[in-house]
Protein backbone atom coordinates (compact mmCIF):
# COMPACT_ATOMS: atom_id res chain seq x y z
CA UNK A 1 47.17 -57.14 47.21
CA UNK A 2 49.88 -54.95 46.90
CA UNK A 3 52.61 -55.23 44.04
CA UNK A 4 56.34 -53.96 43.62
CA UNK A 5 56.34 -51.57 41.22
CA UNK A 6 60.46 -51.27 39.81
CA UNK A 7 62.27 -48.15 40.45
CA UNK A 8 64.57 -48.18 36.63
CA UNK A 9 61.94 -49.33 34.94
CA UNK A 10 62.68 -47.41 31.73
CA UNK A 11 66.33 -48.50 32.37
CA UNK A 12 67.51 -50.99 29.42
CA UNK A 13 69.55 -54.15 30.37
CA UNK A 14 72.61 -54.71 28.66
CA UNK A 15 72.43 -57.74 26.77
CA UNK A 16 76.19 -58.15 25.33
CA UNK A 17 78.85 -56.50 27.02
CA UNK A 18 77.31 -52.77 27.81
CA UNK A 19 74.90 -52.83 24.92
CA UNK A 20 71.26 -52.99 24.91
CA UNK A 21 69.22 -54.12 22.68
CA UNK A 22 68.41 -50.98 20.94
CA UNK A 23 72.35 -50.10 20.78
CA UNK A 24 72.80 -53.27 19.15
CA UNK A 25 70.54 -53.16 16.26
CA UNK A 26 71.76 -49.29 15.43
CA UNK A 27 75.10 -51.05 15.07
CA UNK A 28 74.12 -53.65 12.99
CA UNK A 29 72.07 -51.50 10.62
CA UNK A 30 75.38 -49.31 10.47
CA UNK A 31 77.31 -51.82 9.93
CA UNK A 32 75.37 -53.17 7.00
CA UNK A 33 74.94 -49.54 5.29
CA UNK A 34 78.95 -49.33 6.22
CA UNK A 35 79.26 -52.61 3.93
CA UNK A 36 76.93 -51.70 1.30
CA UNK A 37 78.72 -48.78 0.96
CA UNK A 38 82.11 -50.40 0.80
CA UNK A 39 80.86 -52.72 -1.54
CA UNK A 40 79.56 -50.27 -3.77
CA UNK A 41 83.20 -48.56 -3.78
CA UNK A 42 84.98 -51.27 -4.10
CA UNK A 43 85.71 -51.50 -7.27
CA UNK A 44 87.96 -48.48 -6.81
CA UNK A 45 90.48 -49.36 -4.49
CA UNK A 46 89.37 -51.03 -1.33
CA UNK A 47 91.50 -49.16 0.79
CA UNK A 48 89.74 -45.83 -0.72
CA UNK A 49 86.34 -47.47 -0.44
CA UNK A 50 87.25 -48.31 3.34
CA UNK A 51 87.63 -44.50 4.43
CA UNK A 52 83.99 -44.01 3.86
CA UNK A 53 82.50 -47.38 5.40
CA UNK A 54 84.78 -46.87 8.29
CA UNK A 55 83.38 -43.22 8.53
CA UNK A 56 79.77 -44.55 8.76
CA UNK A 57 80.44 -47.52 11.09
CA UNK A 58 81.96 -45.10 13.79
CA UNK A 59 79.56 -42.56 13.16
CA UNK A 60 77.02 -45.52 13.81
CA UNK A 61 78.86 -46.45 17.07
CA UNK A 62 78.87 -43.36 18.80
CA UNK A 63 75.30 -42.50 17.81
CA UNK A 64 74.27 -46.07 19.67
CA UNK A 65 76.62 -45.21 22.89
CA UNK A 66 75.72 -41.69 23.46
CA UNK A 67 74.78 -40.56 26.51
CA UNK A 68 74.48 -36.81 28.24
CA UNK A 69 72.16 -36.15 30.88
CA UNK A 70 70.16 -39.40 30.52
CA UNK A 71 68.97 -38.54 26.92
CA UNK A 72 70.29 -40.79 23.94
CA UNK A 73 71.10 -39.15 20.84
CA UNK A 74 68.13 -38.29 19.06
CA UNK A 75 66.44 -36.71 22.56
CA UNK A 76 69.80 -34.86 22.91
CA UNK A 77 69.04 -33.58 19.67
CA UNK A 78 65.78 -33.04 19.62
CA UNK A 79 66.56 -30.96 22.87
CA UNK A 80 69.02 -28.69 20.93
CA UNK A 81 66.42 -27.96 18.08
CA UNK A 82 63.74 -27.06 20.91
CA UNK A 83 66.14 -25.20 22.85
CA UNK A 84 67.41 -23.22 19.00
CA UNK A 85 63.72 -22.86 18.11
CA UNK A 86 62.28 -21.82 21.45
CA UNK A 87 65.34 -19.74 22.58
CA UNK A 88 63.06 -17.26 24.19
CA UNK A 89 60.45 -18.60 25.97
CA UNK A 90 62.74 -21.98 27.22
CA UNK A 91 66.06 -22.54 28.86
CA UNK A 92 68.28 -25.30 29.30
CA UNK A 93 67.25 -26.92 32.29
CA UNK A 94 70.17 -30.02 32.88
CA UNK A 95 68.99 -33.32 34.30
CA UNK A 96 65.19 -32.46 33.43
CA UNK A 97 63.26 -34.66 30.58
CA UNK A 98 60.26 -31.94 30.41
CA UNK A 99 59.01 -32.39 27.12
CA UNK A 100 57.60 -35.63 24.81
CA UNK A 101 59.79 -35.72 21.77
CA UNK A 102 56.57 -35.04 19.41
CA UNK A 103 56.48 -31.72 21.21
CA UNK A 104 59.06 -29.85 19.47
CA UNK A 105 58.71 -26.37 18.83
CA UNK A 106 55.24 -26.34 21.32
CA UNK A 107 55.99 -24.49 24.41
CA UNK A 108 52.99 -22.88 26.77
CA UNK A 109 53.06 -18.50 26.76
CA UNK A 110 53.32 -17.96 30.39
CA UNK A 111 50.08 -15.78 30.16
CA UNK A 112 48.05 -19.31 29.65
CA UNK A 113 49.43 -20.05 32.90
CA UNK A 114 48.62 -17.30 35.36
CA UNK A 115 44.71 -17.35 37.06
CA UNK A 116 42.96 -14.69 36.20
CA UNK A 117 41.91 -13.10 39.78
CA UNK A 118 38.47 -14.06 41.09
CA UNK A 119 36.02 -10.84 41.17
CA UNK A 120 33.76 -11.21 43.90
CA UNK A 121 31.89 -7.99 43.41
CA UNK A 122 30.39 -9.56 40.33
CA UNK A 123 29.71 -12.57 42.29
CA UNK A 124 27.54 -10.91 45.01
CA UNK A 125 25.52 -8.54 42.10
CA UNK A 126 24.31 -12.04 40.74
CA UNK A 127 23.53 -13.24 43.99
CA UNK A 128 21.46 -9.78 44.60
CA UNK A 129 19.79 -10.13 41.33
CA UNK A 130 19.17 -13.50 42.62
CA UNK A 131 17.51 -12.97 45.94
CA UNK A 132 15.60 -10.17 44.48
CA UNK A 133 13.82 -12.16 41.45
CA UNK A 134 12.89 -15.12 44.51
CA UNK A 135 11.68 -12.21 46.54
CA UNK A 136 9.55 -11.03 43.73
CA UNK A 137 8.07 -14.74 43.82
């Protein structure tokens, strides 16, 4: 029996206007550290106490709508820090989601990947030592 397997499967649905799920719990935890923090100030004046709050909600906001090259914002910056840290051995490769984001800073010397050639001279001297100890049988 065969089965369907969806293409976007990683995709998130919007659940309230273009926000996923995900998006819309970042908000709402900035939204309630925005408050705390407004409540907290607010016994200066509340329109001095708003400047921060307002600061963290929209801080909040675009952190839960970012998007560039299909990577939210923590692989976006995750990327950077492997790109800063690796600068040698890795390039920025657009469009390309190469690496897990535990993998930070771990990046393959491109010695580990090339074969090592094949010596068949070698081969064939065990294969005469071989023949000769089953001859001496």
């Amino acid at each position: 029996m065969q089965y369907k397997i969806p293409v976007q499967i990683e995709n998130e649905d919007p659940i309230f206007l273009w926000l996923s799920l995900k998006q819309l719990a970042v908000i709402m935890v900035g939204w309630w550290i925005a408050f705390k923090t407004f409540d907290a100030l607010k016994s200066l004046w509340k329109e001095v106490a708003a400047i921060p709050a307002l600061l963290i909600f929209w801080f909040t906001v675009l952190v839960a709508v970012f998007k560039h090259s299909e990577m939210n914002f923590v692989q976006f910056v995750l990327a950077i820090l492997r790109r800063n840290i690796n600068w040698i051995e890795r390039k920025w490769v657009q469009w390309v989601d190469s690496f897990e984001p535990m993998q930070i800073g771990y990046v393959k010397s491109s010695s580990a990947n090339k074969k090592s050639k094949i010596s068949f001279e070698s081969k064939l001297d065990k294969l005469k030592n071989l023949e000769d100890k089953i001859n001496k049988i």
